[in-house]
PDB file of N, CA and C in Angstrom:
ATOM      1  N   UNK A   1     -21.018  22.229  -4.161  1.00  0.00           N
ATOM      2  CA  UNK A   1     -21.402  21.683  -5.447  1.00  0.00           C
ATOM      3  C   UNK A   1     -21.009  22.616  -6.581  1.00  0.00           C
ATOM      4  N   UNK A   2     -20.567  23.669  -6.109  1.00  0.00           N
ATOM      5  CA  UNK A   2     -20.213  24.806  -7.391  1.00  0.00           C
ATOM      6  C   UNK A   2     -19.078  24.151  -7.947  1.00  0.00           C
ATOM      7  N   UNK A   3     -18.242  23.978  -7.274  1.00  0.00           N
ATOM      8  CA  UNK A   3     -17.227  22.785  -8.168  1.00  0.00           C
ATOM      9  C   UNK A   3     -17.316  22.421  -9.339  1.00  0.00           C
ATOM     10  N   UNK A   4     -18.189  21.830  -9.032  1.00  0.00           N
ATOM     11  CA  UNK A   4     -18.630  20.780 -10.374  1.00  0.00           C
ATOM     12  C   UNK A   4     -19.382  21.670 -11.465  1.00  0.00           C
ATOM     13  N   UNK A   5     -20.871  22.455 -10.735  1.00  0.00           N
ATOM     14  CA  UNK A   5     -21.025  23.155 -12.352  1.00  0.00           C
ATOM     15  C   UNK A   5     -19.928  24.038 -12.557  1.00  0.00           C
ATOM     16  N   UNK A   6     -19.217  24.665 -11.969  1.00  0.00           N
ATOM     17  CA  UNK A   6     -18.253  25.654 -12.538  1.00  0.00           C
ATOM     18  C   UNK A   6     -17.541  24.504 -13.460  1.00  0.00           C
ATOM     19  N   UNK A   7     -17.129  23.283 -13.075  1.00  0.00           N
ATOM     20  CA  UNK A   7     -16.670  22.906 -14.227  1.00  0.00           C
ATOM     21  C   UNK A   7     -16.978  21.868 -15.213  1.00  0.00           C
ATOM     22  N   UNK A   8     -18.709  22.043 -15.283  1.00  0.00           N
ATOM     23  CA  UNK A   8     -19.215  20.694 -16.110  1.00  0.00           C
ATOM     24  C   UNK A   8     -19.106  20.533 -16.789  1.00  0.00           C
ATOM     25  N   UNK A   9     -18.941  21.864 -18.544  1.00  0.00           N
ATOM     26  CA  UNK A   9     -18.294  21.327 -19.863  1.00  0.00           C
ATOM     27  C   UNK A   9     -17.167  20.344 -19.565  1.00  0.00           C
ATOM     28  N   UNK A  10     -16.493  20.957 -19.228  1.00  0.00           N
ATOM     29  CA  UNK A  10     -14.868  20.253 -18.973  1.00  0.00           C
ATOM     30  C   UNK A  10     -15.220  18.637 -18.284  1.00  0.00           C
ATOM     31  N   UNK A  11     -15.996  18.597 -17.652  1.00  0.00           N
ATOM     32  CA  UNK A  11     -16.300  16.737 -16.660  1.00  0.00           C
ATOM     33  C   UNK A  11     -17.553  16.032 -17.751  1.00  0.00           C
ATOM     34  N   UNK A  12     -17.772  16.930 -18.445  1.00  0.00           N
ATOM     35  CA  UNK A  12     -18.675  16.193 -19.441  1.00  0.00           C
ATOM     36  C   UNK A  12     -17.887  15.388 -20.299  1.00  0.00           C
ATOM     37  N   UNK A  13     -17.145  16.842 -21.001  1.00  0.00           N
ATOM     38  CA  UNK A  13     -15.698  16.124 -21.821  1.00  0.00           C
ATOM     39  C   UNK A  13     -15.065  14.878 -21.740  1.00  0.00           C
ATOM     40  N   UNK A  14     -14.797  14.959 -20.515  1.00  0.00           N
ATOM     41  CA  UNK A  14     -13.997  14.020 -20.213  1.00  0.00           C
ATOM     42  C   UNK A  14     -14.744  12.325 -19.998  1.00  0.00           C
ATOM     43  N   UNK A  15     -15.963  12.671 -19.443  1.00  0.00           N
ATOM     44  CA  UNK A  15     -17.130  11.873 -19.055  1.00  0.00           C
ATOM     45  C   UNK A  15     -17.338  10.942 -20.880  1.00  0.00           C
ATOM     46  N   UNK A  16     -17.346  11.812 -21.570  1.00  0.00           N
ATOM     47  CA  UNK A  16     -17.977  11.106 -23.004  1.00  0.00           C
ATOM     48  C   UNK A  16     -16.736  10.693 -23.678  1.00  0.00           C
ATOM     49  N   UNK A  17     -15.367  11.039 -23.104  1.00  0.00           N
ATOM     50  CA  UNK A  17     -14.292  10.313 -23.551  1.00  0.00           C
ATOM     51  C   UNK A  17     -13.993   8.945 -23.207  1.00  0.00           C
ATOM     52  N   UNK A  18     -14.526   8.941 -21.803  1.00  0.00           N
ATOM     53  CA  UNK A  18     -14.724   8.062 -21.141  1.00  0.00           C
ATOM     54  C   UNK A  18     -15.620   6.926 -21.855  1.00  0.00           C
ATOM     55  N   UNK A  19     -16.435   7.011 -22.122  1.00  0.00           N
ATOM     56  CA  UNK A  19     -17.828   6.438 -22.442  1.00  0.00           C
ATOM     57  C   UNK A  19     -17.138   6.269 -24.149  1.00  0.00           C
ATOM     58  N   UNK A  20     -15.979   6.461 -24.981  1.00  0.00           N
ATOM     59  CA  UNK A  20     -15.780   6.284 -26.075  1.00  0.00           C
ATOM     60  C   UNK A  20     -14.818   5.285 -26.086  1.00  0.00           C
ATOM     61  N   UNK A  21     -14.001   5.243 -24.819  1.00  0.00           N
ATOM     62  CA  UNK A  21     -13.244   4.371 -24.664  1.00  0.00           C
ATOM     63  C   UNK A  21     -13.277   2.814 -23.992  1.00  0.00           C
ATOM     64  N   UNK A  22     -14.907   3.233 -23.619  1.00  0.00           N
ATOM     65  CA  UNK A  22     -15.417   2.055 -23.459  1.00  0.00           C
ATOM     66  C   UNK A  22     -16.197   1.316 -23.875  1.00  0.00           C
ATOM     67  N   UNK A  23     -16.583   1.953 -25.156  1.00  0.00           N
ATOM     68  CA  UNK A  23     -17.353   1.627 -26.604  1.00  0.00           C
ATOM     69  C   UNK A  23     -15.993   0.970 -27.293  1.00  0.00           C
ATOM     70  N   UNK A  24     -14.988   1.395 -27.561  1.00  0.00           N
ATOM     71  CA  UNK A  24     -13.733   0.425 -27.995  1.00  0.00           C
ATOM     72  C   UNK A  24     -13.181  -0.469 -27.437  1.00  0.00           C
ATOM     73  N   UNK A  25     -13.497  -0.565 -26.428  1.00  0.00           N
ATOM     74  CA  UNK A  25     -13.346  -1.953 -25.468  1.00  0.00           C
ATOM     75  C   UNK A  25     -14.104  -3.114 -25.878  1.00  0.00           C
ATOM     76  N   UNK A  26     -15.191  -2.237 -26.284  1.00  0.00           N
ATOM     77  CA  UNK A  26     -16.547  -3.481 -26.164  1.00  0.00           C
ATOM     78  C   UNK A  26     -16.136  -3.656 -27.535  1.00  0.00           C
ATOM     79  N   UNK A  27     -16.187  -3.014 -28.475  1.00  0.00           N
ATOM     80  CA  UNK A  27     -15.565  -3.368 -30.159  1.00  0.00           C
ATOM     81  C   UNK A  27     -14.892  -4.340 -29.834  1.00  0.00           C
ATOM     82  N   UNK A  28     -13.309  -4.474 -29.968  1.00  0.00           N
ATOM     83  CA  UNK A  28     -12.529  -5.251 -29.404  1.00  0.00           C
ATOM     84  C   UNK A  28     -12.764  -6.395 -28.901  1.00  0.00           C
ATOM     85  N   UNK A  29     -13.581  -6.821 -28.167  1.00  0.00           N
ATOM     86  CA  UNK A  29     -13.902  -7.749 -27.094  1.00  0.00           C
ATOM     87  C   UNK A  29     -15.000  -8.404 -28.419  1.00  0.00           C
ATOM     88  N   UNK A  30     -16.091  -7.406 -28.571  1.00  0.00           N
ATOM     89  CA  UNK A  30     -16.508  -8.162 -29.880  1.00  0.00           C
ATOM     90  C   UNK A  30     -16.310  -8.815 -31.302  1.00  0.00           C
ATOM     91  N   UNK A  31     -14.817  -8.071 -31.563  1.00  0.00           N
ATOM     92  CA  UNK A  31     -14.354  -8.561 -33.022  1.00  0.00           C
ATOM     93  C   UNK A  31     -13.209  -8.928 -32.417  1.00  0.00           C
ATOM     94  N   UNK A  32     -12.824  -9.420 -31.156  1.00  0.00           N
ATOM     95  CA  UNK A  32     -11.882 -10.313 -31.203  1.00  0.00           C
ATOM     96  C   UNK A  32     -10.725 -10.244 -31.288  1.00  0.00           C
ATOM     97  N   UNK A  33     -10.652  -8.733 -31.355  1.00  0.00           N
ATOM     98  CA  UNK A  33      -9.093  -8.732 -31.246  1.00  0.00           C
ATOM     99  C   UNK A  33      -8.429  -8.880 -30.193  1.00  0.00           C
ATOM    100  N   UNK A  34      -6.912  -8.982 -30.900  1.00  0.00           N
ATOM    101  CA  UNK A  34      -5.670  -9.120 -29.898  1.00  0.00           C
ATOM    102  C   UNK A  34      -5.807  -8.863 -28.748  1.00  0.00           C
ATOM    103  N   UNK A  35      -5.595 -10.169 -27.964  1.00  0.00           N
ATOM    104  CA  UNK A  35      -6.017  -9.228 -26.236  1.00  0.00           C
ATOM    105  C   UNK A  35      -4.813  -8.361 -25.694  1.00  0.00           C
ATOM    106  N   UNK A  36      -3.693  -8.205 -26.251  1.00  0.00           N
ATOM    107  CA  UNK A  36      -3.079  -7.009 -25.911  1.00  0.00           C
ATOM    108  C   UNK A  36      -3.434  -5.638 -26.402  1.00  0.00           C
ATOM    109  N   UNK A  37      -4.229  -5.457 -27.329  1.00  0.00           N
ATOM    110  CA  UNK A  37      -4.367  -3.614 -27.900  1.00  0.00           C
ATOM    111  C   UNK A  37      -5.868  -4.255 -26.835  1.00  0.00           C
ATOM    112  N   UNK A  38      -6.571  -5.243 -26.261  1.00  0.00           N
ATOM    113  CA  UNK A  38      -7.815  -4.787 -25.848  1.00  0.00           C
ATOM    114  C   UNK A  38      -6.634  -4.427 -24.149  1.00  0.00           C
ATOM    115  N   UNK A  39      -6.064  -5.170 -23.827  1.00  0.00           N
ATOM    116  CA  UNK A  39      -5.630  -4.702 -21.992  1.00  0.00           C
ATOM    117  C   UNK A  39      -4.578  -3.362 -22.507  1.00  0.00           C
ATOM    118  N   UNK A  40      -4.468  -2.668 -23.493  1.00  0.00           N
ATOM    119  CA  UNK A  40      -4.346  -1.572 -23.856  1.00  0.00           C
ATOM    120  C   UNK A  40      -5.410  -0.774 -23.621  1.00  0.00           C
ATOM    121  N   UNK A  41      -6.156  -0.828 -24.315  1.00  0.00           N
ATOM    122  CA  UNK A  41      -7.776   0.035 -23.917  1.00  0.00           C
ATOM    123  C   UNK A  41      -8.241  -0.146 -22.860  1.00  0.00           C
ATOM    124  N   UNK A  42      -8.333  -1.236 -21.855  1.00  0.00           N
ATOM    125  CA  UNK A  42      -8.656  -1.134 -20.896  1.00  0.00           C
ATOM    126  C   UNK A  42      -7.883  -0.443 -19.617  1.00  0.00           C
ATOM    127  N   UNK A  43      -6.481  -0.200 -19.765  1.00  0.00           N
ATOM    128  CA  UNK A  43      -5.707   0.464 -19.377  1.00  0.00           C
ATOM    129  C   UNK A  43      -5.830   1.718 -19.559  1.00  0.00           C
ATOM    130  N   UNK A  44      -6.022   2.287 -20.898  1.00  0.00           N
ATOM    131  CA  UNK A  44      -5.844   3.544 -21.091  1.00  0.00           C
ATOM    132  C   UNK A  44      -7.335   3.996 -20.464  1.00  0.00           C
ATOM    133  N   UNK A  45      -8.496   3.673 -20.537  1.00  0.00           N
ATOM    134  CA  UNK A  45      -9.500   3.649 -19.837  1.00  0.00           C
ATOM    135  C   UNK A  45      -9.924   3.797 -18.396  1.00  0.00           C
ATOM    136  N   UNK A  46      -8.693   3.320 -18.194  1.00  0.00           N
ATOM    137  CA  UNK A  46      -8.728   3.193 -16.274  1.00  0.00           C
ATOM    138  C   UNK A  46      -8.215   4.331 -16.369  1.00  0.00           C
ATOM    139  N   UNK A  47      -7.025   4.636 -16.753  1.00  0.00           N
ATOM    140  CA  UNK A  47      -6.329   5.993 -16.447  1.00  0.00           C
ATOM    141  C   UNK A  47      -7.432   7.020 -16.723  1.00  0.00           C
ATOM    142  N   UNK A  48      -7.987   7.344 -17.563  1.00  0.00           N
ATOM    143  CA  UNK A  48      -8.809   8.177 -17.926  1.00  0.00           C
ATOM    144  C   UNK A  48      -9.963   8.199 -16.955  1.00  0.00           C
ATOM    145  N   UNK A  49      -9.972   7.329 -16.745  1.00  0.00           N
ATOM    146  CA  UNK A  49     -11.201   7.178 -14.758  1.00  0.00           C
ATOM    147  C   UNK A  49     -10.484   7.931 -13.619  1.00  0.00           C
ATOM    148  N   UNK A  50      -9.330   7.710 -13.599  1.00  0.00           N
ATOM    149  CA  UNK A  50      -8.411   7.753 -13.102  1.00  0.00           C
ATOM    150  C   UNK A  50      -8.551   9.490 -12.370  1.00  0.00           C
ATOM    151  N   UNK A  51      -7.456  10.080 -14.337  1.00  0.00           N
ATOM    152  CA  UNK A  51      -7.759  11.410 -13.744  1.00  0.00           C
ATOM    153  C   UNK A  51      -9.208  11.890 -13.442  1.00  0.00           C
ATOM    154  N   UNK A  52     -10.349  11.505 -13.874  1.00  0.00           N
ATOM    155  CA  UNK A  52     -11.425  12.388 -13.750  1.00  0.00           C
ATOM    156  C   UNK A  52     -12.089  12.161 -12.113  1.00  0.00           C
ATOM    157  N   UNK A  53     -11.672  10.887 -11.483  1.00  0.00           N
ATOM    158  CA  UNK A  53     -11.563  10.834 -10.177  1.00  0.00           C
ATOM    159  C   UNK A  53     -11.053  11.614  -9.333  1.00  0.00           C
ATOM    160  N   UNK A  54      -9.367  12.075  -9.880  1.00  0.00           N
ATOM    161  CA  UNK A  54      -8.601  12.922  -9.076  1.00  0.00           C
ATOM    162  C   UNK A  54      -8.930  14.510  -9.177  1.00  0.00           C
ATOM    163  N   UNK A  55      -9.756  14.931 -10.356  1.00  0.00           N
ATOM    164  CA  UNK A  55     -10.115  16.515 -10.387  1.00  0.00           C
ATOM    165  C   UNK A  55     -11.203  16.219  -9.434  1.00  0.00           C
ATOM    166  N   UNK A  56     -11.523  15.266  -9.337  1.00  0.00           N
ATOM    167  CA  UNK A  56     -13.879  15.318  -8.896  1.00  0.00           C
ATOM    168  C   UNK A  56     -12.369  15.774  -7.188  1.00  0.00           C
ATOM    169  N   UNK A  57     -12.132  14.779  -6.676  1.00  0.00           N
ATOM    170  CA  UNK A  57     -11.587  14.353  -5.521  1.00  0.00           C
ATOM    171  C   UNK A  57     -10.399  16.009  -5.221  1.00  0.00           C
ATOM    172  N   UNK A  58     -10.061  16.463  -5.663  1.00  0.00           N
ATOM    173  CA  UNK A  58      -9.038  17.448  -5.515  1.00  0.00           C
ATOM    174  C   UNK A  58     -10.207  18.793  -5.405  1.00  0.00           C
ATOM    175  N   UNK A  59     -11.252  18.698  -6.338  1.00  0.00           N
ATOM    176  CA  UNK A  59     -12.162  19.815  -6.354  1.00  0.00           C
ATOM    177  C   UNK A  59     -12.896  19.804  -4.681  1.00  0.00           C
ATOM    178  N   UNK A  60     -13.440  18.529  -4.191  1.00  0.00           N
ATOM    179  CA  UNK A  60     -14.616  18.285  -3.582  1.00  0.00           C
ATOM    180  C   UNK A  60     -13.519  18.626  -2.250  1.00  0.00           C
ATOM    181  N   UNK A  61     -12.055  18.134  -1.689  1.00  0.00           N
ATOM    182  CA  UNK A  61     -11.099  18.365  -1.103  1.00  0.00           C
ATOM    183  C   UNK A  61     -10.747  20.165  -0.503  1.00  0.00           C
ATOM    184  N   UNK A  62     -10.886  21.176  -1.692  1.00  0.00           N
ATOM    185  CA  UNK A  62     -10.566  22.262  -1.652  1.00  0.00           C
ATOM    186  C   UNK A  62     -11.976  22.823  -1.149  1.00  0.00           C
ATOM    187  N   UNK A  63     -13.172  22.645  -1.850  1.00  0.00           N
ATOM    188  CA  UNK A  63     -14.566  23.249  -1.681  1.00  0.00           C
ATOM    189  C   UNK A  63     -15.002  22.881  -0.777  1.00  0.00           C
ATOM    190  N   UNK A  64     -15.006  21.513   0.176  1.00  0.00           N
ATOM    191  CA  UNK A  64     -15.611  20.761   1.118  1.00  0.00           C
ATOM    192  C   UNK A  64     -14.595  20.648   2.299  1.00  0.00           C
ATOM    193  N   UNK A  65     -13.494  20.954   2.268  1.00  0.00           N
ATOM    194  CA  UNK A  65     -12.615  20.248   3.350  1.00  0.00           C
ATOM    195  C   UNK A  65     -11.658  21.357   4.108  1.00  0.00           C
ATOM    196  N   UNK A  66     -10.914  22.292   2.526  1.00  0.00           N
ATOM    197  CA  UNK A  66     -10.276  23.171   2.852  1.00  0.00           C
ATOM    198  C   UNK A  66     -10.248  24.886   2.959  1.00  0.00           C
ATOM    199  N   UNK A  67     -11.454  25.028   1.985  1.00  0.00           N
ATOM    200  CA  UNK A  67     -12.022  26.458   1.937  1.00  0.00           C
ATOM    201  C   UNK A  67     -12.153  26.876   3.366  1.00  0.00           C
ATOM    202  N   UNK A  68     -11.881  28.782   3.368  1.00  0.00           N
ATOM    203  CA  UNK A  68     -11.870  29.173   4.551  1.00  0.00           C
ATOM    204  C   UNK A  68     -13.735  29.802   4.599  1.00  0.00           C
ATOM    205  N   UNK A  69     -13.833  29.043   6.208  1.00  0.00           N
ATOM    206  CA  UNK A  69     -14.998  29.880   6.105  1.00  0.00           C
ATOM    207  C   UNK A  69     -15.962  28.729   6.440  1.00  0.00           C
ATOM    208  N   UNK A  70     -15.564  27.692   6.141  1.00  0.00           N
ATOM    209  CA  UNK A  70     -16.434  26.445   6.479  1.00  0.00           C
ATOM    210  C   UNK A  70     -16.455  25.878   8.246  1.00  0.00           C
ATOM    211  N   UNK A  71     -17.433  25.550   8.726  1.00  0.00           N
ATOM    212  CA  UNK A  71     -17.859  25.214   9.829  1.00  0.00           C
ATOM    213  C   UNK A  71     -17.154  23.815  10.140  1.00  0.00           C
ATOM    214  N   UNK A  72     -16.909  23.621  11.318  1.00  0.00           N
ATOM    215  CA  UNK A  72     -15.865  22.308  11.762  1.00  0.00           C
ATOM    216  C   UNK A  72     -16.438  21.060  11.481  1.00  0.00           C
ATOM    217  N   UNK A  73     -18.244  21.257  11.282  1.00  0.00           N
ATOM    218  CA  UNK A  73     -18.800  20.002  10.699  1.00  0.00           C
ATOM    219  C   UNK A  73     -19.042  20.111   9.242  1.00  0.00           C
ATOM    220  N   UNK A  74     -19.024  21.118   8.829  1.00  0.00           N
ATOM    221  CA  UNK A  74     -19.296  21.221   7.199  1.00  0.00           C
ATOM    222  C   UNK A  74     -17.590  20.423   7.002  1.00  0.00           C
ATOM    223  N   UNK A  75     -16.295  20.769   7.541  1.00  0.00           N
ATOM    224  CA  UNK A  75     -15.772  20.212   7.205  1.00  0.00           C
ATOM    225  C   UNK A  75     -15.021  19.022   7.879  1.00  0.00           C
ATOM    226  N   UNK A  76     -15.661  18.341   8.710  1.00  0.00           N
ATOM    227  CA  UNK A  76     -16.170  16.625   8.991  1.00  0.00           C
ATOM    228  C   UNK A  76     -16.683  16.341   8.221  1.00  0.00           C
ATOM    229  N   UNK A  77     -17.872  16.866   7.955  1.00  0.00           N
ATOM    230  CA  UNK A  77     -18.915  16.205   6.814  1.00  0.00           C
ATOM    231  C   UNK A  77     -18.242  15.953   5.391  1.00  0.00           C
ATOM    232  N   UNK A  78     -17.194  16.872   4.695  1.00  0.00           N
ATOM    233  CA  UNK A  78     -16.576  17.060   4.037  1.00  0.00           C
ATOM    234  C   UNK A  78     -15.812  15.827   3.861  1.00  0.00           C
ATOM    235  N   UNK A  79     -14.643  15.716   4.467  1.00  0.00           N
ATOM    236  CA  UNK A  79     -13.740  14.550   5.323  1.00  0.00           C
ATOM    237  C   UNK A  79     -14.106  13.072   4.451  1.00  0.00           C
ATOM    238  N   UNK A  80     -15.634  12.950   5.722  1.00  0.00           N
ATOM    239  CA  UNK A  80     -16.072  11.899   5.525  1.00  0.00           C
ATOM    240  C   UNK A  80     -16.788  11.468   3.983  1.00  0.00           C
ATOM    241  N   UNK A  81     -17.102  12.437   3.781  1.00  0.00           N
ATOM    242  CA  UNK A  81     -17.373  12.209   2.540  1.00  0.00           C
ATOM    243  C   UNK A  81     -16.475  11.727   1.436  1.00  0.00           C
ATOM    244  N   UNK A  82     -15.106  12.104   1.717  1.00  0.00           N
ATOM    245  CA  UNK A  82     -13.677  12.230   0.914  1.00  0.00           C
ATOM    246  C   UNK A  82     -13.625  10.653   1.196  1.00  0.00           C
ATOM    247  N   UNK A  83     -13.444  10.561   2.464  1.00  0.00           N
ATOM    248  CA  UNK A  83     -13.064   8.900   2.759  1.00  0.00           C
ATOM    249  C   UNK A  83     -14.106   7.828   2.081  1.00  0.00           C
ATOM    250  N   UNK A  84     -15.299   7.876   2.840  1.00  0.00           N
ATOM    251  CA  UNK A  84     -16.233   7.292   1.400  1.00  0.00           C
ATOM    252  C   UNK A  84     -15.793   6.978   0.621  1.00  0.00           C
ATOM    253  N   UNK A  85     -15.897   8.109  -0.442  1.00  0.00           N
ATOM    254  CA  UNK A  85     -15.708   7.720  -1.674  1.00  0.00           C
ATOM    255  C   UNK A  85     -14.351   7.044  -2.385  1.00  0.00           C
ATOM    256  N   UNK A  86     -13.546   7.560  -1.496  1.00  0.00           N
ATOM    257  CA  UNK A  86     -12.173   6.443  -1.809  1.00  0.00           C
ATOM    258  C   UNK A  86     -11.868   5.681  -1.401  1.00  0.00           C
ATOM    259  N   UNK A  87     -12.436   5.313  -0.670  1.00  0.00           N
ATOM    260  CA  UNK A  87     -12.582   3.553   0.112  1.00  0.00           C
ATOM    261  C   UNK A  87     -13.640   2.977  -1.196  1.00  0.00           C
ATOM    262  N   UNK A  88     -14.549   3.673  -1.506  1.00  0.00           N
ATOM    263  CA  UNK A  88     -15.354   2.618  -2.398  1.00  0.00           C
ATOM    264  C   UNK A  88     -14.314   2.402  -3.831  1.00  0.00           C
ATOM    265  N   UNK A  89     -13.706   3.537  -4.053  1.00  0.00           N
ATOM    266  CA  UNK A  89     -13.313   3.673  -5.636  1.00  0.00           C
ATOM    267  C   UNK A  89     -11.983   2.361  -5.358  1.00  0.00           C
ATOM    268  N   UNK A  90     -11.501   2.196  -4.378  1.00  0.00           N
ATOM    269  CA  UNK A  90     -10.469   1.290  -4.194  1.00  0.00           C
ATOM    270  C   UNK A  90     -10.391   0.057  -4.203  1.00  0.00           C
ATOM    271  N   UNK A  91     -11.458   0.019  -4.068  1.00  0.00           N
ATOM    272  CA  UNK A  91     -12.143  -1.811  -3.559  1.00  0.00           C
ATOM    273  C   UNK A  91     -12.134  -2.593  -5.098  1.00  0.00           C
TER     274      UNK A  91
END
């Protein structure tokens, strides 16, 4: 879990960028605009899910799966955990 607080300013950041770009979605959707600048925002939105998926997933990968020093079930447990969560994020 050090992962993550070592890097929570930075996943916050990104977290409330997140959360701004989906406040302009909802604008959009409410005043009606052009549905191309809105499947613009919703695009640029995904991407922005996107990367903050691939740091969580690249962090949890190195700390949980590949670090030396970890036990053959700490990193099963690890694994499975990896798969989880990207089987759900895919669906």
């Amino acid at each position: 879990m050090s992962h993550i607080t070592d890097g929570k300013d930075e996943l916050l950041k990104r977290v409330r960028r997140i959360a701004g770009q989906i406040q302009a979605v909802e604008r959009a959707i409410e005043g009606e605009h052009d549905c191309a600048k809105t499947l613009h925002l919703v695009a640029a939105t995904r991407g922005a899910i996107n990367g903050l998926m691939d740091e969580i997933v690249e962090a949890h990968a190195r700390e949980h799966v590949a670090a030396a020093g970890l036990s053959d079930a700490e990193r099963a447990q690890g694994v499975e955990e990896l798969i989880t969560a990207i089987r759900r994020y895919t669906k």
